[in-house]
Protein backbone atom coordinates (compact mmCIF):
# COMPACT_ATOMS: atom_id res chain seq x y z
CA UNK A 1 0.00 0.00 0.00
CA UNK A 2 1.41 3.77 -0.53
CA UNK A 3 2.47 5.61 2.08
CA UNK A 4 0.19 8.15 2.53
CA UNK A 5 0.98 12.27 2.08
CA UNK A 6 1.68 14.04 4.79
CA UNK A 7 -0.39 17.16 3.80
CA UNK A 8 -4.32 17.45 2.36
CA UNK A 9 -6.05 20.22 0.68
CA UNK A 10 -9.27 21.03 2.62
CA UNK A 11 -12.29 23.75 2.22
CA UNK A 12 -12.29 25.78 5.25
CA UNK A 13 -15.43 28.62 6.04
CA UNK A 14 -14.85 31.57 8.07
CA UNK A 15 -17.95 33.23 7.20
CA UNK A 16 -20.56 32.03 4.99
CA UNK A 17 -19.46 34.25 2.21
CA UNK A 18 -15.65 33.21 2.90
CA UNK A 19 -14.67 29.78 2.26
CA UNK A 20 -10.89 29.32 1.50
CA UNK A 21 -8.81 26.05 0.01
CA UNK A 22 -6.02 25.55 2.98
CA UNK A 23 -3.37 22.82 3.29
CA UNK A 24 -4.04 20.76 6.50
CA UNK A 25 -2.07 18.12 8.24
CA UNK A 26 -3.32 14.52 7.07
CA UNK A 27 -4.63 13.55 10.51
CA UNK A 28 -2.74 10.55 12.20
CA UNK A 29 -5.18 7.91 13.47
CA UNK A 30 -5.59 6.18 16.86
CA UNK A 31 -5.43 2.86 17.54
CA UNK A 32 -9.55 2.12 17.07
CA UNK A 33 -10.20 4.43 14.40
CA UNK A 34 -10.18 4.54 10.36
CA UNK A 35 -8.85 7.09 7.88
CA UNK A 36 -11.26 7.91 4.39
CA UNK A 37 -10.31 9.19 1.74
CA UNK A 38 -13.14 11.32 0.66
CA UNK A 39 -14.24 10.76 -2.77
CA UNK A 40 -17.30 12.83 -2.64
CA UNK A 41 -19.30 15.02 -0.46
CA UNK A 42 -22.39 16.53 -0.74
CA UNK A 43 -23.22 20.29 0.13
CA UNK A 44 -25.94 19.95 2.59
CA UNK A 45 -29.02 22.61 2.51
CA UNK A 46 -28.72 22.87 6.45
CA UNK A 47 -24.77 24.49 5.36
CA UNK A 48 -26.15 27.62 3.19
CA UNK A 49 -28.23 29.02 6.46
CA UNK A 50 -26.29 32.02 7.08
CA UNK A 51 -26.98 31.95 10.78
CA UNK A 52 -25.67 28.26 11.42
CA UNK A 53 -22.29 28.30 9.36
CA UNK A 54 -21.63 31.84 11.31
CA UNK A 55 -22.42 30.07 14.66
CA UNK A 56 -19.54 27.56 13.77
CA UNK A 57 -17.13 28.97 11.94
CA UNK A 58 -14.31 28.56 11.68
CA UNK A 59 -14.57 25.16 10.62
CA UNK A 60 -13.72 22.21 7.34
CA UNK A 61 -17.01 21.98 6.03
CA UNK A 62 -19.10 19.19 4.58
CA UNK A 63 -20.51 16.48 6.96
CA UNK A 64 -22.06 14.11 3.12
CA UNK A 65 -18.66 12.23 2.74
CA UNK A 66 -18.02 8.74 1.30
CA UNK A 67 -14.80 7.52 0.53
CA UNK A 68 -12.15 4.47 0.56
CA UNK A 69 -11.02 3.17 3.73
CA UNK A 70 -6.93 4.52 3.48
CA UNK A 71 -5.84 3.22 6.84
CA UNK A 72 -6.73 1.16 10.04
CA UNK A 73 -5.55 1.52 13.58
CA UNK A 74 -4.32 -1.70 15.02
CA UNK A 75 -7.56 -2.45 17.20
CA UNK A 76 -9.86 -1.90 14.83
CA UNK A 77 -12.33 -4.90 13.05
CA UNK A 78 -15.01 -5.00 10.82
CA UNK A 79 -13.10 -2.37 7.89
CA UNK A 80 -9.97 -2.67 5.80
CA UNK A 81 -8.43 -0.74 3.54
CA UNK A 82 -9.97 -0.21 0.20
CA UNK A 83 -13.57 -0.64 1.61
CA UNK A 84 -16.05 2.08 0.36
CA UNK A 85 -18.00 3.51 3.28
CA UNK A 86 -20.58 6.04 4.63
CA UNK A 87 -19.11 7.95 7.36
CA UNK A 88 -21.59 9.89 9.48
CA UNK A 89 -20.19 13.01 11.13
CA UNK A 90 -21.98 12.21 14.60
CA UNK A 91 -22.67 8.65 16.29
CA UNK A 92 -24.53 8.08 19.92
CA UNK A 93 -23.51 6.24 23.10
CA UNK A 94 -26.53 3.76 22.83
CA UNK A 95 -26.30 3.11 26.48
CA UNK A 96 -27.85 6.99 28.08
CA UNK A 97 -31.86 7.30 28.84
CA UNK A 98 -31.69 9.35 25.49
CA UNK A 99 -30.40 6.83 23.19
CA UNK A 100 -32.94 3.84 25.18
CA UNK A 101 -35.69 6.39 24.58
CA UNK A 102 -34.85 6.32 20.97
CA UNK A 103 -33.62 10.32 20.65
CA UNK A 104 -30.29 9.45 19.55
CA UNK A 105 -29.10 12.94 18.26
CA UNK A 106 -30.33 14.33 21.75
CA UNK A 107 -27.90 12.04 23.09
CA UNK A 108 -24.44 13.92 24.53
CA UNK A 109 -22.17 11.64 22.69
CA UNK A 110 -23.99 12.21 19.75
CA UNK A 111 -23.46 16.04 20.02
CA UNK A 112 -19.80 15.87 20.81
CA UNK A 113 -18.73 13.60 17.94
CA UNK A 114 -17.23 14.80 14.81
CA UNK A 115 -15.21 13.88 11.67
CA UNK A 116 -11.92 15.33 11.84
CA UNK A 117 -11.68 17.38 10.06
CA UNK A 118 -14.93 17.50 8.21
CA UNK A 119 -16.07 15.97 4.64
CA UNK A 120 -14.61 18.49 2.64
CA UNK A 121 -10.91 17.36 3.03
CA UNK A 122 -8.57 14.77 0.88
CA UNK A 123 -8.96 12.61 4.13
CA UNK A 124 -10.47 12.29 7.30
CA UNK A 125 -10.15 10.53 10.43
CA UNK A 126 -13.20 8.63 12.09
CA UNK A 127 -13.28 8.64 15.64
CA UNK A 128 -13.81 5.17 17.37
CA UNK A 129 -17.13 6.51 18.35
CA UNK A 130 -18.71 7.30 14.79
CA UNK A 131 -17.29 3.86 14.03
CA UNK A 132 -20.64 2.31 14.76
CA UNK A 133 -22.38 4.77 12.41
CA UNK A 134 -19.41 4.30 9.11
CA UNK A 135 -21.41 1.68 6.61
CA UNK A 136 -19.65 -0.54 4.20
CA UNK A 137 -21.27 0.74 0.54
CA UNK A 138 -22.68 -2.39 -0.85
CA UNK A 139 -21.31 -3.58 -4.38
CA UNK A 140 -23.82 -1.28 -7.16
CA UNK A 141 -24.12 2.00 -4.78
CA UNK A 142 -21.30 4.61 -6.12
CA UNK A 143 -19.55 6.89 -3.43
CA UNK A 144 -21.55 9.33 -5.34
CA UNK A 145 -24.63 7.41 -3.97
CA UNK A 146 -23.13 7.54 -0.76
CA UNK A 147 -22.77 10.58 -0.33
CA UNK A 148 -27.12 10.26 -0.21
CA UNK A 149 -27.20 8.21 2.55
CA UNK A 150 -27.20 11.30 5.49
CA UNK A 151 -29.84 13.18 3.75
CA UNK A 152 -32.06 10.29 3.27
CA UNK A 153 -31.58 9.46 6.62
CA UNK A 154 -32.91 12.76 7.97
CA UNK A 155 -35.87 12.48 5.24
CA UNK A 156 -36.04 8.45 6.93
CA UNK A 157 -36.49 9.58 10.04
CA UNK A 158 -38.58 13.12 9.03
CA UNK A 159 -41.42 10.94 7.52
CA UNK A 160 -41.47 8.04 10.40
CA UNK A 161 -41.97 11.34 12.80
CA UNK A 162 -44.28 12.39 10.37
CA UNK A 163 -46.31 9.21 10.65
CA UNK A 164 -47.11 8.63 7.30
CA UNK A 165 -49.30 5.73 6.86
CA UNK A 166 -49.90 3.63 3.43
CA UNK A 167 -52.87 4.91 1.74
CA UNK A 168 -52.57 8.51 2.88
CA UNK A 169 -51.77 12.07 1.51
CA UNK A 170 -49.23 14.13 2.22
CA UNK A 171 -48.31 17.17 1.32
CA UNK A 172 -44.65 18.55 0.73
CA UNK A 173 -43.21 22.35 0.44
CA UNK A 174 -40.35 23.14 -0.37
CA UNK A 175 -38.94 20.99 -3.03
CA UNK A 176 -35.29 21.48 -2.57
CA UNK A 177 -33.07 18.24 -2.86
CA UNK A 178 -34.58 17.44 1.13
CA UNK A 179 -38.11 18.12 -0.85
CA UNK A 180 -36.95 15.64 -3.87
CA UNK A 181 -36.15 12.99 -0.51
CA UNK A 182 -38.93 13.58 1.50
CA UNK A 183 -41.23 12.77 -1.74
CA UNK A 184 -39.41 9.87 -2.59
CA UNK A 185 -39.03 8.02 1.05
CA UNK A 186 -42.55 9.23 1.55
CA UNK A 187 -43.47 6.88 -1.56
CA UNK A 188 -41.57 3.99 0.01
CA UNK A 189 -43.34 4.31 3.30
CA UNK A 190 -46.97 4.01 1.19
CA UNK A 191 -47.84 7.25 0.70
CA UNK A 192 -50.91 6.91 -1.84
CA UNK A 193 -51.24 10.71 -2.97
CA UNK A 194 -48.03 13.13 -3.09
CA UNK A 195 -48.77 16.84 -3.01
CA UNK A 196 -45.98 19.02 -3.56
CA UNK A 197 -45.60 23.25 -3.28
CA UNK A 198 -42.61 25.30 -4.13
CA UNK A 199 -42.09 28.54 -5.44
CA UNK A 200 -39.90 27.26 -8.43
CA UNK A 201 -41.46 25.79 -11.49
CA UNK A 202 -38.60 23.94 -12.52
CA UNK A 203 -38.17 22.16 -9.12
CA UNK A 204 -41.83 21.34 -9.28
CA UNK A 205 -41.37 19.35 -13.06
CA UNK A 206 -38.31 17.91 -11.28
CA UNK A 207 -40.77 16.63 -8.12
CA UNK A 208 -43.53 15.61 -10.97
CA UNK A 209 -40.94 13.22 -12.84
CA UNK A 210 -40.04 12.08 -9.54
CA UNK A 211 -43.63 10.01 -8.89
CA UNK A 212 -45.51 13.26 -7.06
CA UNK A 213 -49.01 13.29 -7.89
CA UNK A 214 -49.60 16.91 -8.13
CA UNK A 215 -47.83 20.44 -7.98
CA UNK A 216 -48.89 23.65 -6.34
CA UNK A 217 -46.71 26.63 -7.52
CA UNK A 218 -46.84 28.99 -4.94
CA UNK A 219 -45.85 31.89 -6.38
CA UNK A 220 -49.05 32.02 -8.44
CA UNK A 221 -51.48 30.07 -5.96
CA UNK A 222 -52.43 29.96 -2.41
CA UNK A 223 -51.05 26.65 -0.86
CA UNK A 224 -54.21 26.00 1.06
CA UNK A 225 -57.02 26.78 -1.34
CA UNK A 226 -54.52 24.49 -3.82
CA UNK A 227 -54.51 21.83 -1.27
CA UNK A 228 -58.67 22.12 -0.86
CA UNK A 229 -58.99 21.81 -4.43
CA UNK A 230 -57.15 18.87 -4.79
CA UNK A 231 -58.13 16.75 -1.73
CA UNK A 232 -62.26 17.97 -2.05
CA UNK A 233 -61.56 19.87 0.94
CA UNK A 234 -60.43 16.91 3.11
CA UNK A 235 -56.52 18.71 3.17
CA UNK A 236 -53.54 16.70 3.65
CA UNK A 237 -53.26 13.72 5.98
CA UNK A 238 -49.41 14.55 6.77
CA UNK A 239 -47.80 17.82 5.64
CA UNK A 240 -43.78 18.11 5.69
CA UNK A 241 -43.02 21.16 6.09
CA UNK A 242 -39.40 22.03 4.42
CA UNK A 243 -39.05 25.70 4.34
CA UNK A 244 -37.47 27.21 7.55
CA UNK A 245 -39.76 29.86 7.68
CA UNK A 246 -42.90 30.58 10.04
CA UNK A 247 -45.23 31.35 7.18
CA UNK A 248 -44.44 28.24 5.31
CA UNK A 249 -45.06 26.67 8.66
CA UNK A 250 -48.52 28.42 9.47
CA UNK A 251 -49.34 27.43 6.16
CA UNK A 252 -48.76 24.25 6.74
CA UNK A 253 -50.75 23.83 9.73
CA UNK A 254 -53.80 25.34 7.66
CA UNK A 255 -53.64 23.23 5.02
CA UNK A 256 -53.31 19.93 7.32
CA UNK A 257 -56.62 17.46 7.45
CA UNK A 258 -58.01 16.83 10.50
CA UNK A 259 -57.04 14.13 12.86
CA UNK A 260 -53.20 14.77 11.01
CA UNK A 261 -49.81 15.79 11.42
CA UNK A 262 -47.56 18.59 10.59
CA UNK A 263 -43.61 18.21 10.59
CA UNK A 264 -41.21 20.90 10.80
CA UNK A 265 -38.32 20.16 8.73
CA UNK A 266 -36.16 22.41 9.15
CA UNK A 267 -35.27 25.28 11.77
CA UNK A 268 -35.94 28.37 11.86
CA UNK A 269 -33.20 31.00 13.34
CA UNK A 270 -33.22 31.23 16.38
CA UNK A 271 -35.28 34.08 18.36
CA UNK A 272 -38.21 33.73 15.69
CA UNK A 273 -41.32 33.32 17.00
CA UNK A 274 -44.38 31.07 15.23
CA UNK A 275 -47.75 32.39 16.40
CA UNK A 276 -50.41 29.81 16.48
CA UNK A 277 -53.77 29.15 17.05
CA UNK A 278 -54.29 26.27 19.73
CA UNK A 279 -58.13 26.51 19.17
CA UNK A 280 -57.61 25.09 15.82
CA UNK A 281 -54.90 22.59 16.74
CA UNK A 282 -57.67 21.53 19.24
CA UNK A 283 -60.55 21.02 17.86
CA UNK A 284 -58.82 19.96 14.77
CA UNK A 285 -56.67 17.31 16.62
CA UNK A 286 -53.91 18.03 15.10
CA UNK A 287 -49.77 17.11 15.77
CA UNK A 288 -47.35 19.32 15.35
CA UNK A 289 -43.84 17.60 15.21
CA UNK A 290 -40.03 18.22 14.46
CA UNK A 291 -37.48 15.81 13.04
CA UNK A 292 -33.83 17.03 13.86
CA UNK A 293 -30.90 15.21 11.62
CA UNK A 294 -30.69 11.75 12.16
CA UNK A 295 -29.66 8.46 14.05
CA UNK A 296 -28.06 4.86 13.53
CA UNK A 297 -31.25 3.04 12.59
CA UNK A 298 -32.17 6.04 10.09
CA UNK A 299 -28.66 5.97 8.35
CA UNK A 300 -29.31 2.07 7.56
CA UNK A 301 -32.74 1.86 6.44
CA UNK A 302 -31.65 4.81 3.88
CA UNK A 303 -28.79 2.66 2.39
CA UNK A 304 -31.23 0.57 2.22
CA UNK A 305 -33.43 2.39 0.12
CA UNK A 306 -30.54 3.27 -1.98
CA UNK A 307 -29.29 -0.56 -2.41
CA UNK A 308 -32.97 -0.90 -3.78
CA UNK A 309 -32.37 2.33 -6.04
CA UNK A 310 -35.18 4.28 -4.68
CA UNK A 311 -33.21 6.87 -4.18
CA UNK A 312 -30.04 7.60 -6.53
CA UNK A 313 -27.58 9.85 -7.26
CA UNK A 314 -28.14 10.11 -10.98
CA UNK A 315 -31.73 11.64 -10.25
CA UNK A 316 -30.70 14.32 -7.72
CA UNK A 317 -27.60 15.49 -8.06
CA UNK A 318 -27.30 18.42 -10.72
CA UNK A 319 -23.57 19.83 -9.97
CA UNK A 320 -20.42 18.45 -9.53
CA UNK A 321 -17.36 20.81 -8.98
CA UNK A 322 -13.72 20.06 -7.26
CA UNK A 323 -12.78 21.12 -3.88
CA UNK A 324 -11.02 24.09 -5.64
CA UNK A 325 -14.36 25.64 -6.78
CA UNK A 326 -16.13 24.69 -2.99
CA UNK A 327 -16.89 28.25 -2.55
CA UNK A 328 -18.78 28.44 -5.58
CA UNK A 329 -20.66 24.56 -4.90
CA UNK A 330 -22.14 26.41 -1.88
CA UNK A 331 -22.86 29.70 -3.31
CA UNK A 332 -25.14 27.60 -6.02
CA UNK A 333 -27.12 25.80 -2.93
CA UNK A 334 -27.73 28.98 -1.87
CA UNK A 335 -29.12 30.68 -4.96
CA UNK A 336 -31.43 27.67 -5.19
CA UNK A 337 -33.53 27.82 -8.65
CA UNK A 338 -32.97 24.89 -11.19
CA UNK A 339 -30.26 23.03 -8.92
CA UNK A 340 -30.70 20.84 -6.99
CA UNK A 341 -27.80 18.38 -5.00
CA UNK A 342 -24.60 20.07 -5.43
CA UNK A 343 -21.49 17.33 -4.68
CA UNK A 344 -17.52 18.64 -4.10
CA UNK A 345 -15.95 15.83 -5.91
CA UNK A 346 -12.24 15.15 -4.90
CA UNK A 347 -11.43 11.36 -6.00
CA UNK A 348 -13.03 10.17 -9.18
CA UNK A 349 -13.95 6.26 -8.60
């Protein structure tokens, strides 16, 4: 095997409008944990909210990496070099109340661990603890693939919260690449009707060729008399909320059927306040939930779903650029419009 450099290019972010190519140390490895070589990594949507880089920074970014297994320490079992895997930036203790209660990414552990440096470097050590969350990629899913599998975990676990039953509709907003997941893990779990909303008409062809039922283009229609329409008045069983924002979530709660669900997707910055109306949520009976990242279980049932090719690379991912142009990878998630996954490629397999 070749000795490995001592020196690795990786994308570093000071500010969210600063991002900067810097030569690292290749981090040495401990006796139970792995080094990847990062082949791809995906820019996540969660990365381009102004507020949350800012409350990090500085910091490598990217936390979507797949790779080759590049080195072992002497403890460790199970990996080998030249094995493609799925490294997830955070793993739980399984052992707190938290993780036997099922709320893995509530769970300290969880919290504290971290990819060193982060996915958007030539390499990257994995801790011994997010060992137990770093997936072999089964023979017929690309690194490209994996790069999927954190993303469809959160949508996993976002519709499971959701409680989406077979036979039921749901409704989706904001058809981003999270949107593009939620719809298509929403499928697998039986969804019989998929309504989606976005402000983008190109995103909403995308969601249409995808297996979604119908389209509401909210820039020229109200979401909830769009939603009446189409359900004779019955609304949506389960409503996903993507967009960050509390419009898009009071919207969401109006256009939800009785007896249902709304999920909240995504966050909005902090110190914004959501004002509701508990009469309706009453009387209506309906949930309001929230599905933050995801956990061990999640990450496996969405390789999964990507061994089955429910979900693959090929229909999502619109961009490719090296980590030289990483600046520019996450200035196009941010702009939105006809994009959709954006990956840093830095090892063609």
């Amino acid at each position: 095997m070749a000795s490995l450099p001592k020196t690795m290019a990786v994308a570093m972010v000071y500010d969210f409008d600063d991002i900067r190519i810097e030569e690292h140390p290749v981090p040495a490895i401990g006796p139970r944990e792995i080094l990847v070589r990062v082949a791809a990594c995906g820019v996540c949507s969660g990365d381009v909210m102004d507020w949350y880089i800012r409350a990090k920074a500085p910091l490598v970014l990217g936390h979507e990496p797949s790779g080759t297994v590049a080195a072992v320490g002497a403890e460790v079992t199970g990996f080998s070099p030249g094995d493609r895997v799925f490294v997830h930036h955070h793993a739980p203790c399984f052992i707190c109340d938290l993780c036997r209660r099922g709320l893995h990414v509530l769970c300290p552990t969880w919290k504290k661990s971290r990819l060193d440096p982060g996915g958007m470097a030539e390499y990257v050590r994995v801790p011994q603890e997010n060992l137990a969350d770093t997936l072999l990629l089964p023979e017929g899913v690309s690194c490209e693939d994996g790069t999927l599998v954190e993303p469809a975990a959160c949508s996993v676990k976002g519709i499971r919260r959701a409680g989406v039953q077979p036979g039921e509709t749901v409704l989706i907003t904001g058809m981003g690449t999270m949107g593009m997941l939620n719809l298509l893990v929403a499928r697998a779990f039986g969804a019989a009707r998929v309504i989606v909303a976005d402000l983008v008409p190109w995103r909403l062809e995308k969601a249409l060729h995808l297996g979604a039922d119908a389209a509401i283009d909210v820039s020229r229609h109200d979401l909830v008399e769009g939603v009446k329409e189409l359900t004779g008045g019955v609304m949506a069983h389960r409503v996903v909320v993507g967009p960050g924002a509390p419009q898009a979530m009071a919207d969401g709660i109006r256009a939800c059927a009785k007896g249902g669900t709304v999920l909240f997707f995504t966050p909005t910055p902090p110190g914004v306040l959501l004002q509701l109306e508990p009469h309706h949520l009453y009387f209506n009976e309906i949930d309001l939930r929230c599905s933050y990242s995801c956990g061990p279980f999640d990450t496996r049932d969405a390789l999964d779903l990507i061994a089955r090719g429910v979900i693959r690379a090929q229909d999502l991912v619109t961009h490719r650029f090296p980590l030289a142009q990483a600046a520019e990878a996450f200035r196009l998630t941010a702009r939105g419009g006809e994009s959709l996954k954006a990956l840093v490629v830095l090892d063609e397999q």
